[in-house]
C-alpha atoms as a PDB file:
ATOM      1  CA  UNK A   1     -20.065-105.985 -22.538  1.00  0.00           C
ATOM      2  CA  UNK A   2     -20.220-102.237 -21.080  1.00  0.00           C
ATOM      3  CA  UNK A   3     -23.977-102.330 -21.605  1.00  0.00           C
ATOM      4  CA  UNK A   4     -24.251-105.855 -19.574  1.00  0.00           C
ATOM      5  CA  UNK A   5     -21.414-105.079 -16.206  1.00  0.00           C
ATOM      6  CA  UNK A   6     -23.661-101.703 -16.102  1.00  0.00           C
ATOM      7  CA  UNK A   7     -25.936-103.752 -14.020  1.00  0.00           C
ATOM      8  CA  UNK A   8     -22.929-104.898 -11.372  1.00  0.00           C
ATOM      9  CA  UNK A   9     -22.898-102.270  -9.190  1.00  0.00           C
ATOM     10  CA  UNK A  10     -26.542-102.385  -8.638  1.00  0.00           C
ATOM     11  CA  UNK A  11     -26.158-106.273  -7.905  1.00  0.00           C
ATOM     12  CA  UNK A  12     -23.007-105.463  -5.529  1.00  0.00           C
ATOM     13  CA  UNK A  13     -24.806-102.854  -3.860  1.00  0.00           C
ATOM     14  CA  UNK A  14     -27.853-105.017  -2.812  1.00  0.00           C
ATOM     15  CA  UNK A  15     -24.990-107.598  -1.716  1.00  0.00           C
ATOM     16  CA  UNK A  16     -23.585-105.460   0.181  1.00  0.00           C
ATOM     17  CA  UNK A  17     -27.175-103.877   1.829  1.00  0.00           C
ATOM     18  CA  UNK A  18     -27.934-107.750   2.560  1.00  0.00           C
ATOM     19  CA  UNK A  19     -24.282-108.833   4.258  1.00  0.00           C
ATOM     20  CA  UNK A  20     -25.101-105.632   6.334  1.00  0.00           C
ATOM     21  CA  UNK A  21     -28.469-106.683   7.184  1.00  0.00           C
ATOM     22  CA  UNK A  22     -26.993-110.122   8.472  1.00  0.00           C
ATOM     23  CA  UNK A  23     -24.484-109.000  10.339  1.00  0.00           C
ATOM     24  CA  UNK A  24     -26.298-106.729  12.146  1.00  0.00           C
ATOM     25  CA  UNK A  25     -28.517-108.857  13.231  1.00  0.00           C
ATOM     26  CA  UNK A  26     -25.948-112.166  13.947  1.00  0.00           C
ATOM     27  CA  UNK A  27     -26.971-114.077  11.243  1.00  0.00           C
ATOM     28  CA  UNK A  28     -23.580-114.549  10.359  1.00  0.00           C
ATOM     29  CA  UNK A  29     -23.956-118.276  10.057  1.00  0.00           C
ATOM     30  CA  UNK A  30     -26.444-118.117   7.255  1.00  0.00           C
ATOM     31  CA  UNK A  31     -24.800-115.575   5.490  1.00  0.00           C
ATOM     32  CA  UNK A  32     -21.923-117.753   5.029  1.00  0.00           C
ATOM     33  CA  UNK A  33     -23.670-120.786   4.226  1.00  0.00           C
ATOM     34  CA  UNK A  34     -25.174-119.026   1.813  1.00  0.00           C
ATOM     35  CA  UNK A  35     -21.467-118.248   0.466  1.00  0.00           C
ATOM     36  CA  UNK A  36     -20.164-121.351   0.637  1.00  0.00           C
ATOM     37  CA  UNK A  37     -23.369-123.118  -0.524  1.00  0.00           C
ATOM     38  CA  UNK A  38     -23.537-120.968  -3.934  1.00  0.00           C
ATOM     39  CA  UNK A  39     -19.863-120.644  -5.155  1.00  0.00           C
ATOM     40  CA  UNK A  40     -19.757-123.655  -6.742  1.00  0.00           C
ATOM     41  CA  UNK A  41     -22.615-122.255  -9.208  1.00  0.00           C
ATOM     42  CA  UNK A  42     -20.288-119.291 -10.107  1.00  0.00           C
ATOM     43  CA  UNK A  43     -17.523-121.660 -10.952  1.00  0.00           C
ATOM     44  CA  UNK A  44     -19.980-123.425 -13.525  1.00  0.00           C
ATOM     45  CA  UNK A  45     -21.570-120.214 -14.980  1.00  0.00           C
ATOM     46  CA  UNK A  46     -18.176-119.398 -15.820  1.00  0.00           C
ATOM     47  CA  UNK A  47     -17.473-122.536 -17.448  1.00  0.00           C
ATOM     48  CA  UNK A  48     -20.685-122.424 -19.184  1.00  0.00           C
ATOM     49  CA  UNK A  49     -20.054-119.263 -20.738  1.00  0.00           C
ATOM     50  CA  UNK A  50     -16.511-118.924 -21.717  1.00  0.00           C
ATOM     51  CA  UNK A  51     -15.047-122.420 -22.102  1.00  0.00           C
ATOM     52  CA  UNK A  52     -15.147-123.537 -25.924  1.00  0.00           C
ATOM     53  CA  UNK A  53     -17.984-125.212 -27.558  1.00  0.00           C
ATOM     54  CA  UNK A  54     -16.304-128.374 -27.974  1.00  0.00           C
ATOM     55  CA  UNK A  55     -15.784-128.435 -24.126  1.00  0.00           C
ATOM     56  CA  UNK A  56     -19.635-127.391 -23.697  1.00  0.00           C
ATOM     57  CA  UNK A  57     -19.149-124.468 -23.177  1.00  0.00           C
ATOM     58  CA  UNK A  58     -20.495-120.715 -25.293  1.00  0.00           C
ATOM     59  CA  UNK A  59     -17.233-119.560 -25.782  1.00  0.00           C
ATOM     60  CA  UNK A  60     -18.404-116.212 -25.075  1.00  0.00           C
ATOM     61  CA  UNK A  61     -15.461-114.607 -23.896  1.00  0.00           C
ATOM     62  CA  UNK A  62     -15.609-111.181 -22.231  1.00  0.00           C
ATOM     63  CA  UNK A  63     -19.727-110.968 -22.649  1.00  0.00           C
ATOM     64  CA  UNK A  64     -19.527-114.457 -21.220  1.00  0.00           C
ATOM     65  CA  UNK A  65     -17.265-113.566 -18.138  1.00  0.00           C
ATOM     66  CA  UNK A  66     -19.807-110.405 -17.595  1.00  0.00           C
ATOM     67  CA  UNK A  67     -23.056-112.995 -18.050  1.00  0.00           C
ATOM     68  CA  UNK A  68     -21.548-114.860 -14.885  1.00  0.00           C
ATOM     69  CA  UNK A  69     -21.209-111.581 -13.181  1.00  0.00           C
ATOM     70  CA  UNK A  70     -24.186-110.157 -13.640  1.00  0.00           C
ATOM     71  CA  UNK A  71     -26.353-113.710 -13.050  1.00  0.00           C
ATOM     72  CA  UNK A  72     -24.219-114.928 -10.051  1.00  0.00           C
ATOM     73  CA  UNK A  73     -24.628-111.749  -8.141  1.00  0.00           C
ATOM     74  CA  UNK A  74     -28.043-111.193  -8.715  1.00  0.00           C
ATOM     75  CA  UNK A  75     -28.988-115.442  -8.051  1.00  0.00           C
ATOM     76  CA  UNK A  76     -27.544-114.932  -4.893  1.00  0.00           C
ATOM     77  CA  UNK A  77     -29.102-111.559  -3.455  1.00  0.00           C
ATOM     78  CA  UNK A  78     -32.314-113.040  -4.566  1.00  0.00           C
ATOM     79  CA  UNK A  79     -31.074-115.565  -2.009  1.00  0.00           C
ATOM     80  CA  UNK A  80     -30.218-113.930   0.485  1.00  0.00           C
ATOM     81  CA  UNK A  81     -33.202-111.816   0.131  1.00  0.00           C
ATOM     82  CA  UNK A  82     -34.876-115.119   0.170  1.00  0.00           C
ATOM     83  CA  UNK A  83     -33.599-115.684   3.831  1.00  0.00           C
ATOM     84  CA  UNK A  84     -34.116-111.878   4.851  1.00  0.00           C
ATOM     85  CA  UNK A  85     -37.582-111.752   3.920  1.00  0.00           C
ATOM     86  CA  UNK A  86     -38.310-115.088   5.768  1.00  0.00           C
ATOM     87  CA  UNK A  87     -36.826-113.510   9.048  1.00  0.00           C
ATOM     88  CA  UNK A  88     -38.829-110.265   8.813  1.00  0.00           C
ATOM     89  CA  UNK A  89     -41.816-111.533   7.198  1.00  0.00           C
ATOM     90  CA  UNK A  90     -42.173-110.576   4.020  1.00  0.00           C
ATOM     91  CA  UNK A  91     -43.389-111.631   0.778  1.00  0.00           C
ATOM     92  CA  UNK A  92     -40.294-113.326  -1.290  1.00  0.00           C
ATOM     93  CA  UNK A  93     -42.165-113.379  -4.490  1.00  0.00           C
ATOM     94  CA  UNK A  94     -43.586-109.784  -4.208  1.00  0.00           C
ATOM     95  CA  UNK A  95     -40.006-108.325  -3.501  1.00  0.00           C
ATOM     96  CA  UNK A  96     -38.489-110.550  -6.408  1.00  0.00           C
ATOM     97  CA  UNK A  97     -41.069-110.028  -8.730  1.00  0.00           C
ATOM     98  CA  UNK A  98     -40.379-106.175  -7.688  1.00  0.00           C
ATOM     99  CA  UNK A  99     -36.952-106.453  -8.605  1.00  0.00           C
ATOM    100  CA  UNK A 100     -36.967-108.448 -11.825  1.00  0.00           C
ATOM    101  CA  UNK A 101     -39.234-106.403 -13.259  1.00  0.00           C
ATOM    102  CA  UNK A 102     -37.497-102.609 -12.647  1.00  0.00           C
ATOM    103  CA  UNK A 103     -34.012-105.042 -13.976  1.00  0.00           C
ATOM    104  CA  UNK A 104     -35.994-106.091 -16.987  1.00  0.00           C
ATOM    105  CA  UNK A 105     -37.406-102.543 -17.463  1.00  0.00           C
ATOM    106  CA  UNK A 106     -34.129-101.741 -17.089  1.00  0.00           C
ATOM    107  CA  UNK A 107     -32.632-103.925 -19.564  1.00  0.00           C
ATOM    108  CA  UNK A 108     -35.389-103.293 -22.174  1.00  0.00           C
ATOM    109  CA  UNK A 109     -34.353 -98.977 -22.351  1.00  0.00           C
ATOM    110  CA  UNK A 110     -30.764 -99.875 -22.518  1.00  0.00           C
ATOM    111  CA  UNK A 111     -31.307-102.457 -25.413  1.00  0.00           C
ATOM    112  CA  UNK A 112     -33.913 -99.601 -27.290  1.00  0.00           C
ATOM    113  CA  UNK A 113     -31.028 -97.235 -26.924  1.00  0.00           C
ATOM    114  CA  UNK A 114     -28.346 -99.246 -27.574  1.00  0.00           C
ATOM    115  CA  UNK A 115     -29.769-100.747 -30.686  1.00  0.00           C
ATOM    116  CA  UNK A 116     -32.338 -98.354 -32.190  1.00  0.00           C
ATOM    117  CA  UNK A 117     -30.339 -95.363 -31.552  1.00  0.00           C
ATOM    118  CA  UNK A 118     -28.398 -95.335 -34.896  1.00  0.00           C
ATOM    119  CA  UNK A 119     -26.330 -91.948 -36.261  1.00  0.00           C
ATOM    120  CA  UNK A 120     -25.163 -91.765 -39.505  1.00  0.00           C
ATOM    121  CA  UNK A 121     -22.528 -89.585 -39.478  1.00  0.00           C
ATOM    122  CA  UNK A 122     -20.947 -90.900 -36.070  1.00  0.00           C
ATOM    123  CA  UNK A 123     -18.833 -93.629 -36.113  1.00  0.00           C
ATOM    124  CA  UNK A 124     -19.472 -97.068 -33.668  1.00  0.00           C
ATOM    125  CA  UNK A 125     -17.992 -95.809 -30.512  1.00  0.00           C
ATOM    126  CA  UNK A 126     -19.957 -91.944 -30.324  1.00  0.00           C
ATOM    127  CA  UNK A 127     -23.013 -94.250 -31.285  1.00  0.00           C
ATOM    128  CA  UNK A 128     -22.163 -96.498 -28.296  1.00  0.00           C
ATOM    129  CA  UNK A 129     -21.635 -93.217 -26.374  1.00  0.00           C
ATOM    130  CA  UNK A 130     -24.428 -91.204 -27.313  1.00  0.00           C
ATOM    131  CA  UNK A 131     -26.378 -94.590 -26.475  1.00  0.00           C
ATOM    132  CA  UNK A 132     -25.512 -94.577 -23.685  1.00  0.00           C
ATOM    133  CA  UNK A 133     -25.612 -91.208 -22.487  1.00  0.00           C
ATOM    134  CA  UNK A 134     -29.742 -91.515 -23.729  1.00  0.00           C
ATOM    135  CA  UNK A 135     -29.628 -94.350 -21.173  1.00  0.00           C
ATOM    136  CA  UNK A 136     -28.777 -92.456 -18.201  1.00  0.00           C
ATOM    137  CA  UNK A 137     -30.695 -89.628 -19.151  1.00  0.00           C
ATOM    138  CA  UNK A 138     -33.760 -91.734 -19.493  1.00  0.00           C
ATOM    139  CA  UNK A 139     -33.202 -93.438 -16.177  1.00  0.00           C
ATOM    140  CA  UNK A 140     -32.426 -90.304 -14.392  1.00  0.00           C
ATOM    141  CA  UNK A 141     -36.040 -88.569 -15.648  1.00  0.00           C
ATOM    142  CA  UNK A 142     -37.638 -92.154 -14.219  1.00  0.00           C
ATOM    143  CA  UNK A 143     -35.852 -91.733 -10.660  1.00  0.00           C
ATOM    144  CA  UNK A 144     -36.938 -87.920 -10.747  1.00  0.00           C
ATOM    145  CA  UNK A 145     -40.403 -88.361 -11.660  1.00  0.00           C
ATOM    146  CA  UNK A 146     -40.445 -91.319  -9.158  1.00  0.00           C
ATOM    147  CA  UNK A 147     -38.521 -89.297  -6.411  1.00  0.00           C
ATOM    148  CA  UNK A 148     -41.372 -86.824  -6.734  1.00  0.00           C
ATOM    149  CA  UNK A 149     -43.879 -89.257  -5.696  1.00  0.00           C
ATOM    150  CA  UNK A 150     -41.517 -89.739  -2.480  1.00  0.00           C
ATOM    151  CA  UNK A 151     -39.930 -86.373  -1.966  1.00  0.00           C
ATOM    152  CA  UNK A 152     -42.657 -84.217  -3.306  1.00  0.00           C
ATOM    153  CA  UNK A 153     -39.553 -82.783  -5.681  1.00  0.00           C
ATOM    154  CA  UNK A 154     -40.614 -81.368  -8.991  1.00  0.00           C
ATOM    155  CA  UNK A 155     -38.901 -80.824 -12.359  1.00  0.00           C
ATOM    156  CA  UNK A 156     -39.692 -77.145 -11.956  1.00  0.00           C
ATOM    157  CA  UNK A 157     -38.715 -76.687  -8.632  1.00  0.00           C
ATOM    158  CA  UNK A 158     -35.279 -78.378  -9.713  1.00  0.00           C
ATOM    159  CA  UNK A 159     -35.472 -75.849 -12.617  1.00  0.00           C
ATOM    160  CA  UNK A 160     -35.343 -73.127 -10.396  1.00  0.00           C
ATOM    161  CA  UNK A 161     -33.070 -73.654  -7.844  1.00  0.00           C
ATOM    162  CA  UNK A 162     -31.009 -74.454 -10.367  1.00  0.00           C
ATOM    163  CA  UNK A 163     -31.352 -71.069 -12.375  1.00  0.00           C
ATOM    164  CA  UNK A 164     -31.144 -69.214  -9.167  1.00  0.00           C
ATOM    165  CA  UNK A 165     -28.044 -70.614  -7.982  1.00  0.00           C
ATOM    166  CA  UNK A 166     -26.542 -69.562 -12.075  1.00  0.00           C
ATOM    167  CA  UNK A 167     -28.205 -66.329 -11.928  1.00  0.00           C
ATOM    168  CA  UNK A 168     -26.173 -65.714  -8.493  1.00  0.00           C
END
């Protein structure tokens, strides 16, 4: 379940970056049709994945309540985003296609780490942990080697500010 709400804040953040771009420029109208339009989908999600089989649902409980989450937040940026990009003039599909994929790159390290990454000697939860930690650290050497295609920062340069500012 930790593994799978990891990907929230990254859904509420582009949320939040679209509501801004709306208001800003008084689309207010569309952003709450869009609201209004798609909560009735978050209602169902839910019911789809926690109500009991026999009442068709997956009876997923918490990983079920996180599912919803996780695909109700993202269905609708990619709506609103739908909306933005018509307004500027954009390609949809292109900034989609963009965004599924880093998710699903995404999702593919965490599930490597979270299920290949096996110690012995540590029980389930410093697995989990250690997992997890592997996680961020892989992300965070993509965004730097990324970042240094943008900021022209190296992993040396980072190397030795950093053992300057120890050294003082």
């Amino acid at each position: 379940v930790l593994h799978v709400m990891s990907f929230y804040p990254v859904a509420q953040t582009l949320w939040q970056i679209n509501g801004s771009y709306f208001y800003s420029t008084k689309r207010v109208g569309t952003y709450s049709n869009i609201g209004i339009v798609t909560s009735p989908i978050s209602f169902l999600l839910i019911w789809v994945f926690i109500a009991p089989k026999d009442l068709f649902g997956l009876n997923l409980g918490a990983l079920g309540l996180a599912l919803t989450y996780i695909l109700y937040t993202f269905s609708v940026v990619l709506i609103q985003q739908y909306y933005i990009s018509k307004y500027v003039g954009l390609s949809w599909k292109t900034l989609a296609g963009f965004q599924i994929t880093v998710l699903a790159f995404l999702f593919s390290i965490n599930h490597v780490t979270q299920i290949y990454v096996t110690i012995g000697f540590l029980p389930q939860f410093g697995q989990k942990l250690f997992s997890s930690l592997l996680f961020v650290v892989i992300v965070f050497l993509l965004v730097i080697k990324r970042s240094n295609f943008f900021l022209n920062i190296s992993l040396m340069g980072i190397k030795k500010i950093l053992k300057n500012r120890i050294l003082k």
